[in-house]
Each structure stands twice: as structure tokens, then as C-alpha cells.
N, C-alpha and C. Protein backbone atom coordinates (compact mmCIF):
# COMPACT_ATOMS: atom_id res chain seq x y z
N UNK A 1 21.46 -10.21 21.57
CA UNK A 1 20.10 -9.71 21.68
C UNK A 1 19.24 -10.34 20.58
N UNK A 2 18.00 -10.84 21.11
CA UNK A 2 17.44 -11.67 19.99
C UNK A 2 16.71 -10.75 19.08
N UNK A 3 16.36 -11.00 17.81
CA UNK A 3 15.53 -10.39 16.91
C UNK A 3 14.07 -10.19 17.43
N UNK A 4 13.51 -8.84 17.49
CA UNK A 4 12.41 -8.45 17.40
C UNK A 4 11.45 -8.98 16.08
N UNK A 5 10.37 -9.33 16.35
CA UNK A 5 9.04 -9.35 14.76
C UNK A 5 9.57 -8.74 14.02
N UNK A 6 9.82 -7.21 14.17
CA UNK A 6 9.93 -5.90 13.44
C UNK A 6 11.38 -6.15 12.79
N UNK A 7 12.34 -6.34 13.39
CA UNK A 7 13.59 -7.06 13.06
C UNK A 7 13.59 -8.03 11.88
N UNK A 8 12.94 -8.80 12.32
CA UNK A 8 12.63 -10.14 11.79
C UNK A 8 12.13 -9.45 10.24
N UNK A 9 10.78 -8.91 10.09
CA UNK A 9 10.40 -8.67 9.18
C UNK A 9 10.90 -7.80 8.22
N UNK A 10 11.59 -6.69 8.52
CA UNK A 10 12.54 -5.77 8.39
C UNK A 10 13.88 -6.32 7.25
N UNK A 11 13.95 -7.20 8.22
CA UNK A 11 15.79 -8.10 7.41
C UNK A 11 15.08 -9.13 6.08
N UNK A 12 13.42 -9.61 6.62
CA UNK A 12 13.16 -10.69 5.24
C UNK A 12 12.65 -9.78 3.90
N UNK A 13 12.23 -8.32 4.47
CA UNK A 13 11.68 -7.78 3.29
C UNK A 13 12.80 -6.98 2.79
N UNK A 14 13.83 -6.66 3.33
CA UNK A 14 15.51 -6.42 2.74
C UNK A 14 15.98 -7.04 1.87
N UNK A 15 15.77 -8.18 2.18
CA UNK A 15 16.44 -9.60 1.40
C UNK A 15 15.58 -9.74 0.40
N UNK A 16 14.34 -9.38 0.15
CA UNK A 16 13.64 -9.85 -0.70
C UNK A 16 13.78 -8.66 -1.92
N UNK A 17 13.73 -7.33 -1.32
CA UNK A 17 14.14 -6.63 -2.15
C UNK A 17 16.11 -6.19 -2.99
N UNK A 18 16.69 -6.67 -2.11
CA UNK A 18 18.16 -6.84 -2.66
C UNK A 18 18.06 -8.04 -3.90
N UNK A 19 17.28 -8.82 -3.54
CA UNK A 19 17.31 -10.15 -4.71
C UNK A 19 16.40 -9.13 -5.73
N UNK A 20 15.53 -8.56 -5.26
CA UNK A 20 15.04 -8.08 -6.95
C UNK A 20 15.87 -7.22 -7.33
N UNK A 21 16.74 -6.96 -7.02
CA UNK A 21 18.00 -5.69 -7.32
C UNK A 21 18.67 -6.77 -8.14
N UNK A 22 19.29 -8.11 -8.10
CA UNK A 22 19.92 -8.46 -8.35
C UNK A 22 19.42 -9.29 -9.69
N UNK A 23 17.97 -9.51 -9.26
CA UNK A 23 17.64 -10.37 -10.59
C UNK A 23 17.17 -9.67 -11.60
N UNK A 24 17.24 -8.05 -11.76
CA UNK A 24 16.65 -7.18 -12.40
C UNK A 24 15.48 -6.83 -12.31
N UNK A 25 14.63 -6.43 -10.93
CA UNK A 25 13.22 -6.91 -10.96
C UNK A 25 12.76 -5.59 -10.09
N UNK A 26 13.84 -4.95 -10.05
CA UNK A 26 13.45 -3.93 -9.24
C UNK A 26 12.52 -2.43 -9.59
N UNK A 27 12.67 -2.57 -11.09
CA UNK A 27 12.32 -0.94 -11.82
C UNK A 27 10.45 -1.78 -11.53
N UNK A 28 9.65 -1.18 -10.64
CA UNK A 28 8.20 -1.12 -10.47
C UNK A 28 7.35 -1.15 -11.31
N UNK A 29 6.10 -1.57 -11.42
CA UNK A 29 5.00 -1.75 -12.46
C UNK A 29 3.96 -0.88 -11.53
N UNK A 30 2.92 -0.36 -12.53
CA UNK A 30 1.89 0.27 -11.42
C UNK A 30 1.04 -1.16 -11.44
N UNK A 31 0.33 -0.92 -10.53
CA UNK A 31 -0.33 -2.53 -9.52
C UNK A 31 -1.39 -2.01 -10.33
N UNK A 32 -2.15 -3.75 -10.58
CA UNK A 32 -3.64 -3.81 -11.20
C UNK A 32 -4.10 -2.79 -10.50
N UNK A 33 -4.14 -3.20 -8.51
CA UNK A 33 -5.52 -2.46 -8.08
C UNK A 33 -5.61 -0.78 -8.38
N UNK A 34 -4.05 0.21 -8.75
CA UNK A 34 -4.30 0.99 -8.90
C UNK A 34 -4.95 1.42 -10.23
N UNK A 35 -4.56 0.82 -11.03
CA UNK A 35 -5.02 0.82 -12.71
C UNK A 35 -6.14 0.81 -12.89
N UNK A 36 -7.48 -0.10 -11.85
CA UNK A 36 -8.77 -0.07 -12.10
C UNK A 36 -9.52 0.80 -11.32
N UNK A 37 -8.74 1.59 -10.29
CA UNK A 37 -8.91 2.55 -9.55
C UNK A 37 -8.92 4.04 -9.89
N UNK A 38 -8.22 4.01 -11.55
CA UNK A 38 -7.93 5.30 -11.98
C UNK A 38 -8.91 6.50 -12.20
N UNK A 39 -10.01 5.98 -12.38
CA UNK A 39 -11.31 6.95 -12.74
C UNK A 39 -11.59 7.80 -11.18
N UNK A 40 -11.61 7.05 -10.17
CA UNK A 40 -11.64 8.05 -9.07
C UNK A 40 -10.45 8.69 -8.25
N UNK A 41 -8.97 8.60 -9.30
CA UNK A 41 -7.98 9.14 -8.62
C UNK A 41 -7.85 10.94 -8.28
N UNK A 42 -7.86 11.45 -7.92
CA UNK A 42 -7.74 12.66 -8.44
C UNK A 42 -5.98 12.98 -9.46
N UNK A 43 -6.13 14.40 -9.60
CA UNK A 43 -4.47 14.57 -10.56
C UNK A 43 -4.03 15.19 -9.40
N UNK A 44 -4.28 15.71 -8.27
CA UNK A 44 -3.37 16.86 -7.36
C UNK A 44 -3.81 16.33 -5.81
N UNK A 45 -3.10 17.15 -5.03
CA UNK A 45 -2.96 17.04 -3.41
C UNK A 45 -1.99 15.67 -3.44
N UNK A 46 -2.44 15.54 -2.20
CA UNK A 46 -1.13 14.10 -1.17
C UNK A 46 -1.88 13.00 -1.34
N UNK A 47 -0.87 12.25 -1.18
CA UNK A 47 -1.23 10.39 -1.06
C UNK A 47 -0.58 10.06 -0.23
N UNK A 48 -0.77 8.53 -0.04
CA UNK A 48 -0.02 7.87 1.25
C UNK A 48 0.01 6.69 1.23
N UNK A 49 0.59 6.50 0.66
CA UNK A 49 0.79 4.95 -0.05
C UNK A 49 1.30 3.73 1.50
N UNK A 50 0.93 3.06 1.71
CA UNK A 50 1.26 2.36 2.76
C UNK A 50 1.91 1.35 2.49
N UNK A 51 2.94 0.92 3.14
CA UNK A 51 3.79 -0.90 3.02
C UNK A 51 3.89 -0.83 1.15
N UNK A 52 4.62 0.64 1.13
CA UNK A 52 4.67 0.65 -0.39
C UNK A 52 5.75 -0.02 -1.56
N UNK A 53 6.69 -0.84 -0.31
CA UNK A 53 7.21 -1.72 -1.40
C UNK A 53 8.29 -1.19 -2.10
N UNK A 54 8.61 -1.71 -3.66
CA UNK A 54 9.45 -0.89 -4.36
C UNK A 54 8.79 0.18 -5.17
N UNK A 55 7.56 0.41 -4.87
CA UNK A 55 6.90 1.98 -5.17
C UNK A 55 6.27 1.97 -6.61
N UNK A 56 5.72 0.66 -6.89
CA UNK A 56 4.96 0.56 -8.47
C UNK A 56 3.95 1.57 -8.20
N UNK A 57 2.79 1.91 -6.82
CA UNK A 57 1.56 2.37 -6.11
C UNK A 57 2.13 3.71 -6.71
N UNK A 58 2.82 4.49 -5.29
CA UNK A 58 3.67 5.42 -5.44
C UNK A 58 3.93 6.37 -6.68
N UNK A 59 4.80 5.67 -7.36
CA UNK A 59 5.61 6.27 -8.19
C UNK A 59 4.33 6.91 -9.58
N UNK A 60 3.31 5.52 -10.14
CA UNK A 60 2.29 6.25 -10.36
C UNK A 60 1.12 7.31 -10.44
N UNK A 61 1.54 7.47 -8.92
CA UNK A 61 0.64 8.80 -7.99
C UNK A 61 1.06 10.08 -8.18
N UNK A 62 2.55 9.95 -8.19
CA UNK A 62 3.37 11.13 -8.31
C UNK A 62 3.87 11.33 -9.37
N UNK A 63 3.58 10.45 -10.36
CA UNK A 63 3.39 11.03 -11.49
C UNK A 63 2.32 11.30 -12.40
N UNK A 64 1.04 11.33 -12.19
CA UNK A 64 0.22 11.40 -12.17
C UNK A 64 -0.51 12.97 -11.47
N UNK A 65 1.14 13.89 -10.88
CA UNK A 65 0.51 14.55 -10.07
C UNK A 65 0.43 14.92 -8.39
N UNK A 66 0.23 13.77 -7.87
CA UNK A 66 0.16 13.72 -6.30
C UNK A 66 1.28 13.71 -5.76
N UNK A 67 1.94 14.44 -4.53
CA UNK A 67 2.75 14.45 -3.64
C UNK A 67 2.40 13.32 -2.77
N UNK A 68 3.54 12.36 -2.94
CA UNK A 68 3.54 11.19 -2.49
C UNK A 68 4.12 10.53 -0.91
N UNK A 69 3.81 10.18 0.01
CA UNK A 69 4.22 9.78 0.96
C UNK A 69 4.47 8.38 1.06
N UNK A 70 5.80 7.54 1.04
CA UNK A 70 5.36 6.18 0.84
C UNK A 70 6.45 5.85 2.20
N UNK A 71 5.82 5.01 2.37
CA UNK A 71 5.29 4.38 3.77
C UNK A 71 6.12 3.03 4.02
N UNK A 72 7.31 2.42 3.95
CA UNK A 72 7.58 0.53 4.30
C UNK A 72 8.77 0.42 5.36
N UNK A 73 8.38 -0.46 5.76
CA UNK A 73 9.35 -1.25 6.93
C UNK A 73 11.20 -1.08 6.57
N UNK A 74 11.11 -1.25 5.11
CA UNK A 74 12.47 -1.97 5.02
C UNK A 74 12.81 -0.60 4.33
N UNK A 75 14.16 -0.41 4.55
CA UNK A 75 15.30 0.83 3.85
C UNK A 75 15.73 0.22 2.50
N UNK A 76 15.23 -0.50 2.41
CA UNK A 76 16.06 -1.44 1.01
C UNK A 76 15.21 -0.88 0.09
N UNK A 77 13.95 -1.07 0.36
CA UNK A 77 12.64 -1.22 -0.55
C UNK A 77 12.92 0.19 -0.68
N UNK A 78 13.24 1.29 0.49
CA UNK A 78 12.78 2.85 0.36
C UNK A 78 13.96 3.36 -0.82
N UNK A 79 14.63 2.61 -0.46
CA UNK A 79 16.10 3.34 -1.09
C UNK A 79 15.61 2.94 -2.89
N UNK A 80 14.76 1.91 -2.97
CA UNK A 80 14.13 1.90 -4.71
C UNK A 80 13.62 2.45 -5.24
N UNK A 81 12.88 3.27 -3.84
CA UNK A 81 11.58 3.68 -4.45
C UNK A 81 12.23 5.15 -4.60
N UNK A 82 12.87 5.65 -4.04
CA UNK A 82 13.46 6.85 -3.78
C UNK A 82 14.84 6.89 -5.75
N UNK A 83 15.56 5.90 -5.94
CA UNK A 83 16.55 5.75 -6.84
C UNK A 83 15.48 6.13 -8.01
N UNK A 84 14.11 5.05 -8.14
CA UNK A 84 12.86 5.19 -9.30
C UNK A 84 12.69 6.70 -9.30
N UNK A 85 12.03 7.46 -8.49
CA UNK A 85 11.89 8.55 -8.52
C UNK A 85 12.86 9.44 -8.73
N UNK A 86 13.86 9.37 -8.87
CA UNK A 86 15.27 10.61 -9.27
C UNK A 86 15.24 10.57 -10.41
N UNK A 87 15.36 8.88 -11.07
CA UNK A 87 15.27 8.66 -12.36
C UNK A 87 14.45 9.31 -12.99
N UNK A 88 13.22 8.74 -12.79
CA UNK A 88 11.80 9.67 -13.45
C UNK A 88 11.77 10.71 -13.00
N UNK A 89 12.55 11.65 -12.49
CA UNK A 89 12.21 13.13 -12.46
C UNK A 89 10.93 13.46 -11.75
N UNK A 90 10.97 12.32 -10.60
CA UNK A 90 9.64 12.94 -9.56
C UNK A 90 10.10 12.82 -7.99
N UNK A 91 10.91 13.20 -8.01
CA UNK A 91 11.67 13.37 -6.30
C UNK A 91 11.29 14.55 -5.40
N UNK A 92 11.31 15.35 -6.24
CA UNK A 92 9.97 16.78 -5.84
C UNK A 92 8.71 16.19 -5.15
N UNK A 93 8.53 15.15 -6.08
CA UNK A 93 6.77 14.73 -5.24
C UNK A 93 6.41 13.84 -4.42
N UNK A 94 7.84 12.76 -4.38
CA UNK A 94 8.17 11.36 -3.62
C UNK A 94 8.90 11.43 -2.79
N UNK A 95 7.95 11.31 -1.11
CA UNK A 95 8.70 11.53 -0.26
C UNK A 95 9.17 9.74 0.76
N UNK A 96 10.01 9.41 1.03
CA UNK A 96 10.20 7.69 1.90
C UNK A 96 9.88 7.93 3.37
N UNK A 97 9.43 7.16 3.99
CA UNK A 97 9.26 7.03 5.36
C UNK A 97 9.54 5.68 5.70
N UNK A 98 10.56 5.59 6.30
CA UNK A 98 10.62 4.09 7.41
C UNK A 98 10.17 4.24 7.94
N UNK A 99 8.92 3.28 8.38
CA UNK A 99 8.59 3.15 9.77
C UNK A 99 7.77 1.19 9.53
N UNK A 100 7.68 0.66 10.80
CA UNK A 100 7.52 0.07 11.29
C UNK A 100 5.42 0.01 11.07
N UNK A 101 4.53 0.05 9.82
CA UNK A 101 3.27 0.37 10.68
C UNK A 101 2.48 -0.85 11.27
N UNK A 102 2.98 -1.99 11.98
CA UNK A 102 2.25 -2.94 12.94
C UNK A 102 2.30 -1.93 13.94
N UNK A 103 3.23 -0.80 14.60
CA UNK A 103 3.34 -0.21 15.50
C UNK A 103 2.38 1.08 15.23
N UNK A 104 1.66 1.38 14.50
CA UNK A 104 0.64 2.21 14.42
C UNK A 104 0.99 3.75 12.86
N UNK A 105 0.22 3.76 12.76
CA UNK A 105 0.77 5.06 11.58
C UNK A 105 1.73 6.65 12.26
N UNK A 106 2.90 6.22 11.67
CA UNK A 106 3.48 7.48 11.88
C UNK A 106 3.70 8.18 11.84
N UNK A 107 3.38 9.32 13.43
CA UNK A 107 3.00 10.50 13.40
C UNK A 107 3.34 11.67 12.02
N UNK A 108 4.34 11.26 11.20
CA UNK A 108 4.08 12.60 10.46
C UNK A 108 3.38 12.39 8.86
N UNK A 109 2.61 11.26 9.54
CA UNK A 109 1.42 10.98 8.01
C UNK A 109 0.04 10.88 8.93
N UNK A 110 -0.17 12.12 9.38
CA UNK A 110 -1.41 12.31 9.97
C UNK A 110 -2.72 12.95 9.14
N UNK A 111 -2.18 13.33 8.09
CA UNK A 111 -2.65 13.85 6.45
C UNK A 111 -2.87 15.19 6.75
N UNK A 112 -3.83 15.94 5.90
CA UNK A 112 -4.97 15.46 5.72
C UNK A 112 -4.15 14.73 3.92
N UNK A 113 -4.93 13.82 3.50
CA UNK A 113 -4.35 13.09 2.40
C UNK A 113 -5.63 13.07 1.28
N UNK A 114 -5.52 13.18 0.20
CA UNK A 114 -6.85 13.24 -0.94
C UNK A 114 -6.85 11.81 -1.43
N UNK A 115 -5.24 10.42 -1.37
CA UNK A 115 -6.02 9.45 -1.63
C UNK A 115 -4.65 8.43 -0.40
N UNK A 116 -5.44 7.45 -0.34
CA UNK A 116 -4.54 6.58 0.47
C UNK A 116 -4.46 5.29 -0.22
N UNK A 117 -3.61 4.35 0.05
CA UNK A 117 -3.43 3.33 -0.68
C UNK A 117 -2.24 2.12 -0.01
N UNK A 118 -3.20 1.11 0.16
CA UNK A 118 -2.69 -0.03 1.02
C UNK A 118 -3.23 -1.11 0.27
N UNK A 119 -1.97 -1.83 -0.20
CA UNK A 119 -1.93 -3.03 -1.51
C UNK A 119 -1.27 -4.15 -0.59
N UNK A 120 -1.95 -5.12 -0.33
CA UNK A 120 -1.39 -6.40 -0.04
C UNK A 120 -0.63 -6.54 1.31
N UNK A 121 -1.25 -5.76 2.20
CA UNK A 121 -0.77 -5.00 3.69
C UNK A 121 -1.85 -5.01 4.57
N UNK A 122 -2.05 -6.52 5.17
CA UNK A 122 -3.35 -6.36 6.06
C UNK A 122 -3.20 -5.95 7.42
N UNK A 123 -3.69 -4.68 7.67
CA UNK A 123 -3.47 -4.43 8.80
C UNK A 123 -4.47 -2.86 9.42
N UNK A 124 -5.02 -2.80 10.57
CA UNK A 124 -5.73 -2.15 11.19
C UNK A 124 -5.30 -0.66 10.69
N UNK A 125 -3.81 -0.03 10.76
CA UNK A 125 -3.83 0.78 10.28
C UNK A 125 -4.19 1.68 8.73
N UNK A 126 -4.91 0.93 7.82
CA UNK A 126 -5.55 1.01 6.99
C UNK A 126 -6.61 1.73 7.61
N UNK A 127 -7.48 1.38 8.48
CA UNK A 127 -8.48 2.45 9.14
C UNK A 127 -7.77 3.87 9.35
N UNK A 128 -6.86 4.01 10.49
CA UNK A 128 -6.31 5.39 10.64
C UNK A 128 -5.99 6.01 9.66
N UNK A 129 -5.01 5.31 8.65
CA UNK A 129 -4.88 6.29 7.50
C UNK A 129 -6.18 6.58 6.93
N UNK A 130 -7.14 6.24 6.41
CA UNK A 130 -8.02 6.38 5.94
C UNK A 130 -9.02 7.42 6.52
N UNK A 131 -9.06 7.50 7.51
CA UNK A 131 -9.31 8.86 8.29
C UNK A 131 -8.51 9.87 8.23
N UNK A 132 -7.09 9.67 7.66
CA UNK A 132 -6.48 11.07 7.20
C UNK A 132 -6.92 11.59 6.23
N UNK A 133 -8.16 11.05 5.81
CA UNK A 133 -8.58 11.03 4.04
C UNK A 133 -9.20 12.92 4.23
N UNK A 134 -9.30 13.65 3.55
CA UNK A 134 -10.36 14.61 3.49
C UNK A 134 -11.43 14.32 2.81
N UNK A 135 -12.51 14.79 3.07
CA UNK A 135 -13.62 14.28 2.57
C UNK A 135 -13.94 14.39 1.41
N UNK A 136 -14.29 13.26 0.60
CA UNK A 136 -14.46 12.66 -0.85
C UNK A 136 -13.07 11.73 -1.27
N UNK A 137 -12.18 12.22 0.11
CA UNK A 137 -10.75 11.47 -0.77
C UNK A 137 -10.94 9.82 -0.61
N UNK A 138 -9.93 9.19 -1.72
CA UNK A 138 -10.39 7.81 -2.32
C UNK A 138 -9.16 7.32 -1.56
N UNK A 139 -9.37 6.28 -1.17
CA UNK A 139 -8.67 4.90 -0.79
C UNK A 139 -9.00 3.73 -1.73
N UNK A 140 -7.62 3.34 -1.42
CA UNK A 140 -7.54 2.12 -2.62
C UNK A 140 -6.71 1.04 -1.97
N UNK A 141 -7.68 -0.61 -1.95
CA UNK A 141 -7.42 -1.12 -0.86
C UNK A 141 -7.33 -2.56 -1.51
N UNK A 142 -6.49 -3.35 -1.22
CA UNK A 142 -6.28 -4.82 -1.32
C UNK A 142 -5.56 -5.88 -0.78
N UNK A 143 -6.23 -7.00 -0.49
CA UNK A 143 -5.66 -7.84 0.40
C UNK A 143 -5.75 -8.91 -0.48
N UNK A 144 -4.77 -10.49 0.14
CA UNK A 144 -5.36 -11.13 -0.14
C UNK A 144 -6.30 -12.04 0.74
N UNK A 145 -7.33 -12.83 -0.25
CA UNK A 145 -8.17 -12.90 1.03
C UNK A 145 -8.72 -14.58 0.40
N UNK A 146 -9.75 -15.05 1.16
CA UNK A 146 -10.02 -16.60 1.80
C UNK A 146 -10.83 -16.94 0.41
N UNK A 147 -11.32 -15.87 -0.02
CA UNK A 147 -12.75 -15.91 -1.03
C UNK A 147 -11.96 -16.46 -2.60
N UNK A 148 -12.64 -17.74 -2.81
CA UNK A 148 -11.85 -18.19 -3.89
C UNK A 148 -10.67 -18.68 -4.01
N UNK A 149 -10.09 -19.00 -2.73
CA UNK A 149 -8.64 -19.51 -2.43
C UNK A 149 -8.69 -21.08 -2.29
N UNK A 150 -7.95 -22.28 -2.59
CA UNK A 150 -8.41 -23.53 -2.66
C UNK A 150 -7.90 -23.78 -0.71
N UNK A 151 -8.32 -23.94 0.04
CA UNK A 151 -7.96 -24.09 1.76
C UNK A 151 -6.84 -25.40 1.36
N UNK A 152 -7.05 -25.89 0.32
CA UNK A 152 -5.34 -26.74 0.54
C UNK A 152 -4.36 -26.46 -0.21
N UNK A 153 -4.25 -25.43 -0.52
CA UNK A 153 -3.09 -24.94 -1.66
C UNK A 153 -2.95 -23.24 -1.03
N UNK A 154 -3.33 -23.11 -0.22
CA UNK A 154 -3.14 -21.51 0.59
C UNK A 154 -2.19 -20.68 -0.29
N UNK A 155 -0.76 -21.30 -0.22
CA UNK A 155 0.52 -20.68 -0.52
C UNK A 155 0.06 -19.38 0.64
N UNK A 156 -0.05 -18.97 1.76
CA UNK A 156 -0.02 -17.84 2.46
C UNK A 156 -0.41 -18.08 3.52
N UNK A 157 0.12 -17.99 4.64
CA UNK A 157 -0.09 -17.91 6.24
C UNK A 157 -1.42 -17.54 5.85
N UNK A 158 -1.87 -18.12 6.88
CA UNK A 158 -3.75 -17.52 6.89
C UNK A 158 -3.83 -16.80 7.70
N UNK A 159 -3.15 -16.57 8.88
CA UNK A 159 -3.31 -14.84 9.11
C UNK A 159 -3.33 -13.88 8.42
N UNK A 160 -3.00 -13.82 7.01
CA UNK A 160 -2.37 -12.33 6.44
C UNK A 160 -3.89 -13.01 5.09
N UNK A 161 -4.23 -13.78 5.35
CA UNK A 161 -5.72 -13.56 4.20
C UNK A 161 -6.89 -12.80 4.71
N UNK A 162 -7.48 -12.00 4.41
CA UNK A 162 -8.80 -11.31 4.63
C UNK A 162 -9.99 -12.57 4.13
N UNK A 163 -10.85 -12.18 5.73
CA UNK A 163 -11.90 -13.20 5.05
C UNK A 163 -13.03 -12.05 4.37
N UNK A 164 -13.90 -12.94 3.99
CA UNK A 164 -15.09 -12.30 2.77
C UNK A 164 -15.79 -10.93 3.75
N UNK A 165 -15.16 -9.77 2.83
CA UNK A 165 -16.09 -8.48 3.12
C UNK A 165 -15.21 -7.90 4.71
N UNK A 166 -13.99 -8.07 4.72
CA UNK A 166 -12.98 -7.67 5.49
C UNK A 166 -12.89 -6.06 5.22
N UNK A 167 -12.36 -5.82 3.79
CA UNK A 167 -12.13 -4.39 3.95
C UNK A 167 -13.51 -3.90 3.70
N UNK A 168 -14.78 -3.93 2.92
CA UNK A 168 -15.91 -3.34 3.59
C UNK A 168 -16.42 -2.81 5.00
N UNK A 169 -16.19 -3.80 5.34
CA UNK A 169 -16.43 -3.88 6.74
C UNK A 169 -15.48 -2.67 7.21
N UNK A 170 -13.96 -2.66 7.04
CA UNK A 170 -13.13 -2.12 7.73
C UNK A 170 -12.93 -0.52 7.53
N UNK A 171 -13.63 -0.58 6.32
CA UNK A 171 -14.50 0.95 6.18
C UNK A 171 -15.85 1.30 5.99
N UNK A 172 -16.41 0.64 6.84
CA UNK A 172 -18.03 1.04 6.77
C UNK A 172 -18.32 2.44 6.81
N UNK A 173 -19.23 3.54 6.45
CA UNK A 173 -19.27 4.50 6.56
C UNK A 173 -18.91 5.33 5.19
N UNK A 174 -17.72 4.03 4.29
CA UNK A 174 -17.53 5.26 3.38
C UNK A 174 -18.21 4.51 1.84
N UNK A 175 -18.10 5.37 0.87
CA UNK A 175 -18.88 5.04 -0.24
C UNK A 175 -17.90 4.00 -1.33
N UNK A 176 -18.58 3.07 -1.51
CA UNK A 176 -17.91 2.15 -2.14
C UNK A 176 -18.09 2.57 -3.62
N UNK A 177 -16.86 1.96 -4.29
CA UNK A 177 -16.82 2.62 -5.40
C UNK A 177 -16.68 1.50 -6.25
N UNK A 178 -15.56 0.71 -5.58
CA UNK A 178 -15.32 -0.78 -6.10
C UNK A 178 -15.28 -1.37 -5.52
N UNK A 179 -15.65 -2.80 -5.38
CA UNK A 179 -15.62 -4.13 -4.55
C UNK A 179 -15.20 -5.52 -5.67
N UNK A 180 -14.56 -6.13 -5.35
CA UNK A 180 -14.04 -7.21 -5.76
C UNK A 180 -13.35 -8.20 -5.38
N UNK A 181 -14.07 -9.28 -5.30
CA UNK A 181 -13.57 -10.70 -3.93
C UNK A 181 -13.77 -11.71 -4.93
N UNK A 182 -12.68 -11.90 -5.77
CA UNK A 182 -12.54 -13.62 -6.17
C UNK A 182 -11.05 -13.84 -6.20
N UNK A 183 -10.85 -15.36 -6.82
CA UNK A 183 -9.67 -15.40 -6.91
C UNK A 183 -8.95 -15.39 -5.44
N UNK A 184 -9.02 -15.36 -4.59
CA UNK A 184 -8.22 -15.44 -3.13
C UNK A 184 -7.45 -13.63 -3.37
N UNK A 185 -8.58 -12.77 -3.81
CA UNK A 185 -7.98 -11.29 -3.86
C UNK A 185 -9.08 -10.69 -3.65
N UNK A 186 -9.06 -9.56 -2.28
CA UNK A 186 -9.86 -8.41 -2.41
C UNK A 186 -9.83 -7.34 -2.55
N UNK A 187 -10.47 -6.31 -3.76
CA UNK A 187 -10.20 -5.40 -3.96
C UNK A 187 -11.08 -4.58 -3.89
N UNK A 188 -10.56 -2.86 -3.25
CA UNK A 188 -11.69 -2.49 -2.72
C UNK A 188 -11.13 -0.75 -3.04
N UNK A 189 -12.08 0.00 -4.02
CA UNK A 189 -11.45 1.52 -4.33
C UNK A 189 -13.26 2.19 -3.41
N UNK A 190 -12.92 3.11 -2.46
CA UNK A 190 -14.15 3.70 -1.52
C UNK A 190 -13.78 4.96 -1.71
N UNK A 191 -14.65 6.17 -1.66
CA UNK A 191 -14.39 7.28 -1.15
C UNK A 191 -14.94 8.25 0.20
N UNK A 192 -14.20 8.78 1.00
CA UNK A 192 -14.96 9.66 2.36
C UNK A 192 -15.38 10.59 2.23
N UNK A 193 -17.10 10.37 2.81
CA UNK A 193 -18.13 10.87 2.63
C UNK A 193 -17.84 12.31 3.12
């Protein structure tokens, strides 16, 4: 039976996270975009960290406070983010979800959520979650994107770059808080109105 996308993507982001197991690379950093995002985080309610990786997003949230939902394709990545959190004494607040989200957000992160957070994960479901937001809750959003990128040195499929004013756009309606497009990076902290 041949490999599915989901398959496909599933087994490369496994592999990618077993090698940071192996090269020591696995214990998480909190991500710039959340760090410059901190002034509109709140300290309490849910988050929902999306395509959260080995849980640098995450693990910050919930300790910080927030009951965490984190969100990635691969069991490898979950099983880090889940080991980080026992360690740090926040397993109470850090909850894993496999799922697949090219196939749409799954059903049991329908929120309501006070902040959401999708780092380096371009994809439509960033809208839906973001409508799990309750109103005033902050999303915190980054891609990489076209703006400031040299077009002959990509290093990145150009499908997965956001062009200029992608995630604006992809939340029109809500109040921007931060915007930031250089460097072939967009970063974007909004809150719902």
C-alpha cells in the first residue's frame, strides 16, 4: 500500500524529531514569535497551540498558566512535548493531540480558546482555530514568507512561503496588535474583536 501525503509527512517529521532526540536538541526553547507576543498573552484559560512541534510554543503557555492543547502530526514530536511537560511539572496543563490538521481542525479543539498559536504552519486552518478564539482572545501567528527572501536562495518549497500580508489578510476582522514582514518571516500577534 503506497504512502499517503499524511504518511509521508508524518514519518519525515518523526525522523526529524528522533534525530533531535539523538543529537540532544530536543529539550524546547520558547519561539521568538511567542516572546514578542508576551504583553498580550493572558496568565489563565486554554490555548491551542497548532503543528506544535517539540512544544517550545506550548510548554511556555502552560507555564505561564494556560491549559494547553498542542496540536502535531507526528507521535514522536507529541511524545516530547508530553516527556518536557512531566519534567517541568506541567502535565496537569499540557494536553497532546495527534491529528493530521491539512485534514481540517480536530473536532475536540473546537475551543472556546483565550489564545491560539500557529508558528511556521501555513495552513487555512489557522482561520478555524482562530474562531475558536473568545472574544479579545490573542492569536499568535507566523509563517515564513516571500517578503525579504532572496527568490534564488529560497532554501523552502515556495508553497509553504506566505506572500506579503498573507496572515493579515487571513484574519481580517481582527485587531492587529503586531505585524512584521522582513527577513523572508511573517509575524503576526491580533486579537478577536
Amino acid at each position: 500500500m503506497p504512502l499517503t501525503v499524511s504518511d509521508e509527512d508524518r514519518d519525515r517529521w518523526d525522523a526529524r524529531y528522533r534525530a533531535a532526540v539523538v543529537d540532544g536538541r530536543a529539550d524546547p526553547s520558547t519561539p521568538a514569535a511567542l516572546v514578542a507576543a508576551a504583553p498580550w498573552l493572558p496568565t489563565a484559560g486554554r490555548a491551542l497551540d497548532l503543528a506544535c512541534g517539540a512544544g517550545g510554543a506550548a510548554l511556555a503557555l502552560a507555564a505561564g498558566g494556560l491549559v494547553v492543547d498542542a496540536v502535531d502530526v507526528s507521535p514522536v514530536a507529541l511524545e516530547l512535548v508530553a516527556t518536557a511537560a512531566r519534567r517541568r511539572g506541567l502535565a496537569h496543563r499540557l494536553f497532546t493531540i495527534e491529528a493530521d490538521l491539512d485534514e481540517g481542525l480536530p473536532p475536540s479543539c473546537a475551543g472556546p480558546y483565550d489564545v491560539v498559536i500557529c508558528l511556521l504552519f501555513r495552513s487555512p486552518v489557522l482561520v478555524d482555530a482562530a474562531l475558536a478564539l473568545v472574544p479579545g482572545g490573542v492569536v499568535v501567528a507566523a509563517a515564513l514568507s516571500t517578503v525579504g527572501r532572496d527568490p534564488a536562495a529560497l532554501g523552502a518549497d515556495p508553497a509553504f512561503l506566505a506572500p506579503p500580508g498573507e496572515l493579515v489578510e487571513a484574519l481580517a476582522g481582527f485587531d492587529v496588535l503586531r505585524h512584521v514582514e522582513a527577513a523572508g518571516r511573517a509575524d503576526l500577534v491580533a486579537r478577536r474583536p
